[in-house]
Protein backbone atom coordinates (compact mmCIF):
# COMPACT_ATOMS: atom_id res chain seq x y z
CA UNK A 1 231.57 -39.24 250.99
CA UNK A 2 230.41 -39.47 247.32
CA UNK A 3 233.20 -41.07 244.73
CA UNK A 4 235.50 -38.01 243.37
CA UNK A 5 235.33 -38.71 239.62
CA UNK A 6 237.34 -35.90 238.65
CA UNK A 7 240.63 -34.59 240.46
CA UNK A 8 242.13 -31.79 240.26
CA UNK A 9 246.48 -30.90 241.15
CA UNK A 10 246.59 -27.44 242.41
CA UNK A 11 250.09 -27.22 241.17
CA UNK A 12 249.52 -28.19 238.00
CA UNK A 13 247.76 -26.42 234.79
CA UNK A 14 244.37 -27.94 233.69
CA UNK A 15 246.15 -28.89 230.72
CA UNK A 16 248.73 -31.35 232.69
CA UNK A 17 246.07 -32.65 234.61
CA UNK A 18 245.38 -36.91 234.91
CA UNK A 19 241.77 -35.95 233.76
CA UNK A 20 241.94 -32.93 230.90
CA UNK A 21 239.06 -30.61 231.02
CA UNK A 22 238.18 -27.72 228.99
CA UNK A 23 237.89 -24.33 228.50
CA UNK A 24 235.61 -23.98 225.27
CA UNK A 25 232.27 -24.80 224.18
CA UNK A 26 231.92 -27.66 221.41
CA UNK A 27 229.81 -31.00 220.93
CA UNK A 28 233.19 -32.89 219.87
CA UNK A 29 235.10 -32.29 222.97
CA UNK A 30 235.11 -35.87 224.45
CA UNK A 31 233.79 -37.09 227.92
CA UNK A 32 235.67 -37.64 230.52
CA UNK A 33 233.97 -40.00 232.51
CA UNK A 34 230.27 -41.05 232.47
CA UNK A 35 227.62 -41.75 235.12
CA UNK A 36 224.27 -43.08 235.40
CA UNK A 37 220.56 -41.39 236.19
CA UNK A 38 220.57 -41.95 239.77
CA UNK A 39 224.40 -41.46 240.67
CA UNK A 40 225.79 -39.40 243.48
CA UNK A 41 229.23 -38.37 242.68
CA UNK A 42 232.58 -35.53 243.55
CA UNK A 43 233.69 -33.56 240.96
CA UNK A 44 236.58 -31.15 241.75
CA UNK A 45 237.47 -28.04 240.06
CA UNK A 46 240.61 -25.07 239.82
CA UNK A 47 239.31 -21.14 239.99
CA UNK A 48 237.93 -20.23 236.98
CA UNK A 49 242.11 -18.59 235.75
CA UNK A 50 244.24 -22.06 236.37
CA UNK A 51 245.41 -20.82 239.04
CA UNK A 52 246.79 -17.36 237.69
CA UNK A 53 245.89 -15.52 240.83
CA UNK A 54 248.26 -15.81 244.21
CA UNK A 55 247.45 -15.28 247.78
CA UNK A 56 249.18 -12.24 248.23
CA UNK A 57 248.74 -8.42 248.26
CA UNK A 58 250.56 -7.58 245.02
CA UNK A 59 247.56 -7.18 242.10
CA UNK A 60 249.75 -7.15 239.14
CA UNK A 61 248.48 -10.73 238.55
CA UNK A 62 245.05 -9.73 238.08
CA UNK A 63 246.75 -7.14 235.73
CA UNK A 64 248.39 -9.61 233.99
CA UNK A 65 246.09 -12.36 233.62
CA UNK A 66 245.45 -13.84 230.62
CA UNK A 67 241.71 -14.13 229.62
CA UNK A 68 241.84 -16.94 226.52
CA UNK A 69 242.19 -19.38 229.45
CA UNK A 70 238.96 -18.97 231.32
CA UNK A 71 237.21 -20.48 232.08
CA UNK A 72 238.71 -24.05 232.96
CA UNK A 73 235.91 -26.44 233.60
CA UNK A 74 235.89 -30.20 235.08
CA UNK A 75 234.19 -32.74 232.66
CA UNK A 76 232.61 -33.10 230.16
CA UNK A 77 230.27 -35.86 231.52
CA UNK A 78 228.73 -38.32 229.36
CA UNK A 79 225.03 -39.11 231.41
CA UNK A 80 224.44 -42.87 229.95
CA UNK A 81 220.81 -42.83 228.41
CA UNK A 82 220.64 -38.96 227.63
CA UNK A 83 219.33 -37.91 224.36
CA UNK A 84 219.05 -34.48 222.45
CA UNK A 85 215.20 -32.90 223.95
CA UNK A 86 215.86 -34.80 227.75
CA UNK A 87 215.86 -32.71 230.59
CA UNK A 88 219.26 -33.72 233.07
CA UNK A 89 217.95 -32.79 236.67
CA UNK A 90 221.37 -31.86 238.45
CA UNK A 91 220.94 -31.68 242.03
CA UNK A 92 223.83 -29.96 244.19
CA UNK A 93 223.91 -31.82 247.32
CA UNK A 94 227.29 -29.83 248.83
CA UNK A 95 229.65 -27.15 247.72
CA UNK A 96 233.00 -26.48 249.10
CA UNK A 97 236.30 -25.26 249.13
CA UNK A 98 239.29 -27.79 248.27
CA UNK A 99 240.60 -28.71 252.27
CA UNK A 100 244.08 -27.16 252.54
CA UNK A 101 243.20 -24.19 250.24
CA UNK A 102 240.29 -22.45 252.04
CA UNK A 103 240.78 -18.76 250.51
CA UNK A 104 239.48 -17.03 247.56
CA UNK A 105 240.18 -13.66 245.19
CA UNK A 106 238.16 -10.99 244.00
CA UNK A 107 239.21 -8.74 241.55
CA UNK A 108 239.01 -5.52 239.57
CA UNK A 109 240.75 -6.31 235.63
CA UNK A 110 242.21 -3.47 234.34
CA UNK A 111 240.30 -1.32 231.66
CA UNK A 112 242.99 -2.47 229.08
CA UNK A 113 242.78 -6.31 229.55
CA UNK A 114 239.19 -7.47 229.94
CA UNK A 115 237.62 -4.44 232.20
CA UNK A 116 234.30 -5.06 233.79
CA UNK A 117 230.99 -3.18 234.70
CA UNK A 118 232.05 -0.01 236.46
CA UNK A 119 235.35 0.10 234.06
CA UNK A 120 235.41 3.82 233.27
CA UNK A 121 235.46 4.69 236.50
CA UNK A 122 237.81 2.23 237.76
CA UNK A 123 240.73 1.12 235.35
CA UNK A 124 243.20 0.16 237.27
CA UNK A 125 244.05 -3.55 238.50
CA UNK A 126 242.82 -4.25 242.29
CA UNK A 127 242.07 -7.61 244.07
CA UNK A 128 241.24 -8.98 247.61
CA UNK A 129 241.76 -11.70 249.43
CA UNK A 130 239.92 -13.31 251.33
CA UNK A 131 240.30 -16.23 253.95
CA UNK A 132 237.81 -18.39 254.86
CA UNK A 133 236.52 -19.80 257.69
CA UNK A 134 233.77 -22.70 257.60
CA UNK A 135 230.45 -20.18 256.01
CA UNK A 136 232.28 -16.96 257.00
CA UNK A 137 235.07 -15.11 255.15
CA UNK A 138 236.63 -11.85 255.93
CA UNK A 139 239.40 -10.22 254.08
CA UNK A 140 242.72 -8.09 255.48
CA UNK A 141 242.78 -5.86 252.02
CA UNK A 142 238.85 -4.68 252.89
CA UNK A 143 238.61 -4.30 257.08
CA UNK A 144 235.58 -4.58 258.71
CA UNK A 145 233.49 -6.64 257.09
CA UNK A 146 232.51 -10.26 257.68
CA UNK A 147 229.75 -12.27 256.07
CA UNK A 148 228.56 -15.62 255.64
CA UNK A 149 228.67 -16.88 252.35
CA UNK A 150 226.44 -18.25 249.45
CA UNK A 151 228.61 -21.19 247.92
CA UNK A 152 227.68 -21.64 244.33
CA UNK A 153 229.16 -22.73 240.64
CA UNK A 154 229.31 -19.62 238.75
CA UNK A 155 229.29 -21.48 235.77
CA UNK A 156 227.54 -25.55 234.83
CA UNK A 157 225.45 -26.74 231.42
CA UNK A 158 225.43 -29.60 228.97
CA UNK A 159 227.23 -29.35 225.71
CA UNK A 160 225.84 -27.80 222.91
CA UNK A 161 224.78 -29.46 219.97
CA UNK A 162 226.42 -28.49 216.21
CA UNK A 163 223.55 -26.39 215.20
CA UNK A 164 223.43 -24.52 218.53
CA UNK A 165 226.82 -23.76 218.19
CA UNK A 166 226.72 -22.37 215.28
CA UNK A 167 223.82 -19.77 216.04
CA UNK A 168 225.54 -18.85 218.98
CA UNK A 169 229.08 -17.80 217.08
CA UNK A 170 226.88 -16.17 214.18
CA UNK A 171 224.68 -14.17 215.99
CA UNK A 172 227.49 -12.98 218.65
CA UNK A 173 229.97 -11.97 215.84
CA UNK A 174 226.66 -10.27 213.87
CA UNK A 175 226.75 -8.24 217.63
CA UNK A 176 230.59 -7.22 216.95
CA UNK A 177 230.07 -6.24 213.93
CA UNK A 178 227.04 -3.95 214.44
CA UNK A 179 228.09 -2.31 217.50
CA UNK A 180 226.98 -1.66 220.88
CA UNK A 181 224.26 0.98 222.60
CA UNK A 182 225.23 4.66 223.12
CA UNK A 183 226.26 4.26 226.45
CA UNK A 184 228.67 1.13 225.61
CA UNK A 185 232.28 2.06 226.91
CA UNK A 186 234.67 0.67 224.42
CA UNK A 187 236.18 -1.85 227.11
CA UNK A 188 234.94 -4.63 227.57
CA UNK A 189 234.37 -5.84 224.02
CA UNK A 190 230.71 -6.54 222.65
CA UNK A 191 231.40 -10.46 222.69
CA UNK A 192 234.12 -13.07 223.23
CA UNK A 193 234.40 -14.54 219.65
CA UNK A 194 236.05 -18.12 218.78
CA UNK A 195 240.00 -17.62 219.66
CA UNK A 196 242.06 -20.97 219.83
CA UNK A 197 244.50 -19.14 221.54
CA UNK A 198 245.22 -21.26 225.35
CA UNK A 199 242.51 -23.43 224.35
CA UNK A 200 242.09 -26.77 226.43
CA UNK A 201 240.29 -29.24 225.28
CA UNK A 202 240.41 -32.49 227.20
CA UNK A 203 242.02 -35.40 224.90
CA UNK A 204 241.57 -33.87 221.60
CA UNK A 205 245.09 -33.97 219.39
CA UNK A 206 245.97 -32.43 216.04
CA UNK A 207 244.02 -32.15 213.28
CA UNK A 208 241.00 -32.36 215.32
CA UNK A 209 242.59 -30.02 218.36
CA UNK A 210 243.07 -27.20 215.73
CA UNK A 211 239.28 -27.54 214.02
CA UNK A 212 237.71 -27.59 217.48
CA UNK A 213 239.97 -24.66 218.89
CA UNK A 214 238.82 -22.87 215.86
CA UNK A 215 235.04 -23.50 216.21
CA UNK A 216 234.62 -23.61 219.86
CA UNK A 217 232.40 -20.94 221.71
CA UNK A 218 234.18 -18.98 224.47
CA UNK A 219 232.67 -19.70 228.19
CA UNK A 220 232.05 -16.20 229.22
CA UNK A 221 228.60 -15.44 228.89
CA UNK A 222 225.21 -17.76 229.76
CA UNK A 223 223.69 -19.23 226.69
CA UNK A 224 220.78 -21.67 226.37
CA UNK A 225 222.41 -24.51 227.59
CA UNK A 226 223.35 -22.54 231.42
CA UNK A 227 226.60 -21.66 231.40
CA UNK A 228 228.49 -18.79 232.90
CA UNK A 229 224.86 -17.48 234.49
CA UNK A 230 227.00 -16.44 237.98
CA UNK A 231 223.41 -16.79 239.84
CA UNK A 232 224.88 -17.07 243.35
CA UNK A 233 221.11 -18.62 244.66
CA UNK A 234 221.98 -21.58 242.87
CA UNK A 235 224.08 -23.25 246.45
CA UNK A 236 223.78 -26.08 247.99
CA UNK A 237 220.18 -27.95 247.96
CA UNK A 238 219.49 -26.53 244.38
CA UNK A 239 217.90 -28.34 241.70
CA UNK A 240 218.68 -27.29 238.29
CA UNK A 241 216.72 -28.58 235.08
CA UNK A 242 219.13 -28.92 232.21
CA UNK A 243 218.26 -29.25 228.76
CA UNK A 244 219.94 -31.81 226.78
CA UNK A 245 221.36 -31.10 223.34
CA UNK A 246 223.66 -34.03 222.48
CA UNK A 247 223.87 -37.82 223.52
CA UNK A 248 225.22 -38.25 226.82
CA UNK A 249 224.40 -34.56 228.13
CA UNK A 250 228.39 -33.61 228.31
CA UNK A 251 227.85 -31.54 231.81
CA UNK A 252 230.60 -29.48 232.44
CA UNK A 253 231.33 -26.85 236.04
CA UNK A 254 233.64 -24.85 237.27
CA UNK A 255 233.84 -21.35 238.25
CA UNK A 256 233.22 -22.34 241.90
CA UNK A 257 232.37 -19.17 244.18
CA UNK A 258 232.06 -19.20 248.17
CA UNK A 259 230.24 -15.91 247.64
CA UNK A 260 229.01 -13.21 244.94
CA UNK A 261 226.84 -9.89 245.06
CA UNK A 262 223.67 -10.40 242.45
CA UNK A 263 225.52 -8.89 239.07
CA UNK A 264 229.26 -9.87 239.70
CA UNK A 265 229.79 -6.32 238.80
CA UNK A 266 233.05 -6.54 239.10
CA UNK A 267 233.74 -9.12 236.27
CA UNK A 268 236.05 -10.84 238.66
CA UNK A 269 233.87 -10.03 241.07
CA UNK A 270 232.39 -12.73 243.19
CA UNK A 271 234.71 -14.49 245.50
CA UNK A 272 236.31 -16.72 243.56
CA UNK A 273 237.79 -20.43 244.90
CA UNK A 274 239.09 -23.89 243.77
CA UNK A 275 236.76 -26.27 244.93
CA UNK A 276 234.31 -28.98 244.92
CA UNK A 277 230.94 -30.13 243.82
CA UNK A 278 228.82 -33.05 244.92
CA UNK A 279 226.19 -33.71 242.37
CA UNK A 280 223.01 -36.00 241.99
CA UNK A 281 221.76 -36.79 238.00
CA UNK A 282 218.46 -37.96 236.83
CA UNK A 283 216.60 -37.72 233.30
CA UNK A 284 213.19 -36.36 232.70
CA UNK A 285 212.85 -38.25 228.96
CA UNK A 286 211.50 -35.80 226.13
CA UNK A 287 211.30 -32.89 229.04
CA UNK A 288 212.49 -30.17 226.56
CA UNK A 289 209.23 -30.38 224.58
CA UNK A 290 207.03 -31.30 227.26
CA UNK A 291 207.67 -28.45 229.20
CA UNK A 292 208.92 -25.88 226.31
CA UNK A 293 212.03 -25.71 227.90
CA UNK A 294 214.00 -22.75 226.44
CA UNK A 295 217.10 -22.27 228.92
CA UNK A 296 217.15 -24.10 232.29
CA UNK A 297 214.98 -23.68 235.44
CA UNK A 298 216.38 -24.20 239.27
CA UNK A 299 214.47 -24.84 242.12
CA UNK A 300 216.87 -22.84 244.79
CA UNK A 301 217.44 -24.56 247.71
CA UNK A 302 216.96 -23.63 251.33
CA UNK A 303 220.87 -22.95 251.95
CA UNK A 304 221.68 -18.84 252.09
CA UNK A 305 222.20 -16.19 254.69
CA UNK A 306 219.74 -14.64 256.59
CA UNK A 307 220.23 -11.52 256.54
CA UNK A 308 217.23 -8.86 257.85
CA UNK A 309 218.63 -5.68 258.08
CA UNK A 310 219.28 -3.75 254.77
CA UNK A 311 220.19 -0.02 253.41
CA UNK A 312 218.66 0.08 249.74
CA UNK A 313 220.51 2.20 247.05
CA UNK A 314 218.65 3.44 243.89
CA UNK A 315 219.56 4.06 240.31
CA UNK A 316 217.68 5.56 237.12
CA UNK A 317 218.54 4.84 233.60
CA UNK A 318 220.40 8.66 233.33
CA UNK A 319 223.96 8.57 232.30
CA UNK A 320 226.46 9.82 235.11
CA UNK A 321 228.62 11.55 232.35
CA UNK A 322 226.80 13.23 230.33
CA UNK A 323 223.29 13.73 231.98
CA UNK A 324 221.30 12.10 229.24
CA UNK A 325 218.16 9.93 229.13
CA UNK A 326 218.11 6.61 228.36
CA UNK A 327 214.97 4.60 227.39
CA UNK A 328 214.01 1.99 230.60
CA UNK A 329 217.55 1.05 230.20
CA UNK A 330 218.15 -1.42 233.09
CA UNK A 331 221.77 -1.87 232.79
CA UNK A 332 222.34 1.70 232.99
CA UNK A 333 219.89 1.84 236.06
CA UNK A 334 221.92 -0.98 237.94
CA UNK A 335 224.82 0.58 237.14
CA UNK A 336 223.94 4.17 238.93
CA UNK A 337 222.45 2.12 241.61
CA UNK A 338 225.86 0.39 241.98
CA UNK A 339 228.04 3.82 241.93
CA UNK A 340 225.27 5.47 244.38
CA UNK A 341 226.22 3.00 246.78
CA UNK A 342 230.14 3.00 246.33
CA UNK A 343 230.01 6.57 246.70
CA UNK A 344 227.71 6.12 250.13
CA UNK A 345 230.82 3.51 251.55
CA UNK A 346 233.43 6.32 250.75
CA UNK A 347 231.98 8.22 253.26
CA UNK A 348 232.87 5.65 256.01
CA UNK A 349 236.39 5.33 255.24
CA UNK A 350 236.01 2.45 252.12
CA UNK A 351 238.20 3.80 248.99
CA UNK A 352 236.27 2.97 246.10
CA UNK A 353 238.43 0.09 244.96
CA UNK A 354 237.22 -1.12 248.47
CA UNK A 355 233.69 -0.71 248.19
CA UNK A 356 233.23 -1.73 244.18
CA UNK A 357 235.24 -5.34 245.30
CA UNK A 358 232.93 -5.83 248.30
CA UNK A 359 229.70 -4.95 246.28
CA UNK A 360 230.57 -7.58 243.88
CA UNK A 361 231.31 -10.52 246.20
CA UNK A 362 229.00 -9.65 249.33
CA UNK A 363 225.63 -11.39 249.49
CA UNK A 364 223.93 -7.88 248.07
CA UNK A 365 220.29 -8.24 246.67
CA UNK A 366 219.95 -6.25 243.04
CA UNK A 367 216.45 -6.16 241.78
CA UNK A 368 215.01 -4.47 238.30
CA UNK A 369 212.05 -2.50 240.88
CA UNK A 370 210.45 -0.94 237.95
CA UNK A 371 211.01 -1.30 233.88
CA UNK A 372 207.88 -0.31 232.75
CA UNK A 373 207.30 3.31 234.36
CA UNK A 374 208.42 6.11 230.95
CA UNK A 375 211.34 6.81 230.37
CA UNK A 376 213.21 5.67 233.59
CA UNK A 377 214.21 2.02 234.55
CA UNK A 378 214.59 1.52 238.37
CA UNK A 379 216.56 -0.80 239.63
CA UNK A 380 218.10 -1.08 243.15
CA UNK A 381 220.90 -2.54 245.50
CA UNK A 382 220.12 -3.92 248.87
CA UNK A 383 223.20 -3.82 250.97
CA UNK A 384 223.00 -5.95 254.42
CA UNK A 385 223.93 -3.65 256.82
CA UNK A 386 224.77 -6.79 259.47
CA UNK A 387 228.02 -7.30 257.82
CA UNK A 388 229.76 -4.48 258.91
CA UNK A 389 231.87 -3.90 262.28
CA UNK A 390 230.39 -0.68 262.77
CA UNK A 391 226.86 1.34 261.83
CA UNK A 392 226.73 2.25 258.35
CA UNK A 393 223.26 4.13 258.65
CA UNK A 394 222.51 7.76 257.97
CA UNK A 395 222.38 9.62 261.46
């Protein structure tokens, strides 16, 4: 088994633990351990809250759960002999739940405290658990359903250098400040700006605590450098193509997930675990320029389900409220594809809580099918029929 460079206490807070992590972007935060191209090495992570979230049926923690904590990652990692335009090549040679805490959570925030894709229609707290069982998981608060899972990190990148961060906080708060598209509910917010509030990062004190707090970039959305991308083909056997934007690389993971639906529509929506990661490093020297890297590339690996058996659910850029057209608007087509097929499970007994949780952890294939056909988007949801207990098809 590969060294396990970075430990994690599931009783304790990241903040109290023997290695500090993070939970902000910055090029200052220090490293917490380095490695060389060529290592194989552990690195062990909490669920993306710190632990917020209990194994039990009451969902008032997902209510309550405060959101200037996530995400708490594991590193950074200094990679000795990485400079600014290298490419790290991170393979992920096995993924994993902790041993001794092989369950997960899905959840629904409520509209009021962080919301998520579908949040006008569903605004109140919910969340499932779910135990798992080597590649399979099944859960007592959705019945009837059982799939094997797609083990990925939702979220893993290198550290951003000074100028990057700084075009990321200016052109996010120039989003906030302009305002959203027509359709954009008013929850969630446009962007997760700078907030020092709960911020952890690793061994910084004082003076310099405060300034990076201040400055750093929340970890909520994917940037240039990876980040939160929630891609759940990137499991085990993937190789992912970093690029490098400081000395030493500073990669950072976390947000480990033992499954996810393509979108995580439910914010909280992919199964989410403590867990662990065992990682390969190399350099490609100069990479950036010599392949005009612009955000990273992964070469999936050859770990998923198989599933073969699929019912497809479609959805058009219309708006369910009000009836009006939207311009190829993809997000509002995935969107109508996603309530199409809630409102298809309701039919077999799923309440909708039910249905939106399992679309948003359940290995379910979304695709943009058409963007280019006047004035609809198309975009659909493959559901795989196979995980169900009983037949789900039309008769």
């Amino acid at each position: 088994m590969p060294k396990t460079l970075f430990k994690v206490d599931l009783t304790k807070p990241m903040y109290e633990q023997e290695l500090v992590g993070h939970n902000r972007w910055h090029p200052d935060i220090p490293a917490v351990v380095s490695v060389n191209p060529g290592d194989v090495f552990r690195i062990e992570c909490k669920d993306w809250t710190d632990g917020q979230i209990k194994n039990n049926d009451d969902p008032n923690d997902i209510r309550d759960v405060k959101l200037s904590v996530v995400h708490v990652l594991s590193g950074p990692i200094h990679v000795n002999g990485a400079q600014p335009g290298d490419i790290l090549v991170v393979d992920l040679l096995d993924i994993g739940p902790l041993p001794g805490d092989e369950w997960g959570f899905t959840g629904i925030f409520a509209r009021d405290n962080g919301g998520g894709f579908l949040t006008d229609h569903f605004p109140n707290p919910a969340k499932a658990i779910w135990d798992i069982q080597g590649i399979y998981t099944s859960s007592r608060h959705i019945p009837g359903v059982r799939f094997a899972g797609i083990s990925h990190p939702g979220l893993i990148g290198c550290a951003p250098s000074h100028e990057l961060l700084a075009k990321w906080n200016s052109r996010e708060r120039a989003l906030v400040e302009k305002g959203g598209p027509p359709w954009k509910p008013q929850i969630p917010p446009l962007a997760a700006l700078p907030n020092p509030e709960n911020a952890i990062l690793g061994s910084l004190k004082e003076a310099e605590f405060d300034r990076v707090a201040a400055e750093g970039a929340r970890t909520v959305p994917p940037r240039e450098h990876g980040g939160n991308c929630d891609i759940k083909n990137l499991s085990k056997g993937s190789r992912i193509y970093f690029p490098v934007y400081v000395e030493g690389a500073k990669l950072s993971m976390g947000d480990i997930h033992f499954s996810q639906g393509d979108g995580e529509i439910s914010f909280c929506g992919a199964i989410e675990m403590a867990g662990y990661l065992d990682l390969h490093v190399d350099l490609i020297k100069g990479g950036v320029e010599k392949y005009g890297m612009v955000n990273p590339i992964f070469k999936p690996g050859p770990v998923e389900p198989r599933y073969s058996e699929y019912l497809v659910f479609e959805g058009i850029s219309v708006d369910e409220f009000t009836g009006e057209q939207y311009y190829l608007d993809a997000h509002v087509a995935y969107r109508r594809a996603c309530l199409n097929t809630i409102e298809y499970l309701k039919k077999f007994g799923y309440t909708g809580e039910q249905a939106y949780l399992l679309l948003s952890c359940a290995p379910v294939e979304g695709r943009v099918s058409g963007i280019v056909d006047i004035p609809n988007a198309c975009c659909t949801l493959a559901l795989p029929t196979e995980i169900f207990d009983k037949n789900i098809l039309p008769t």
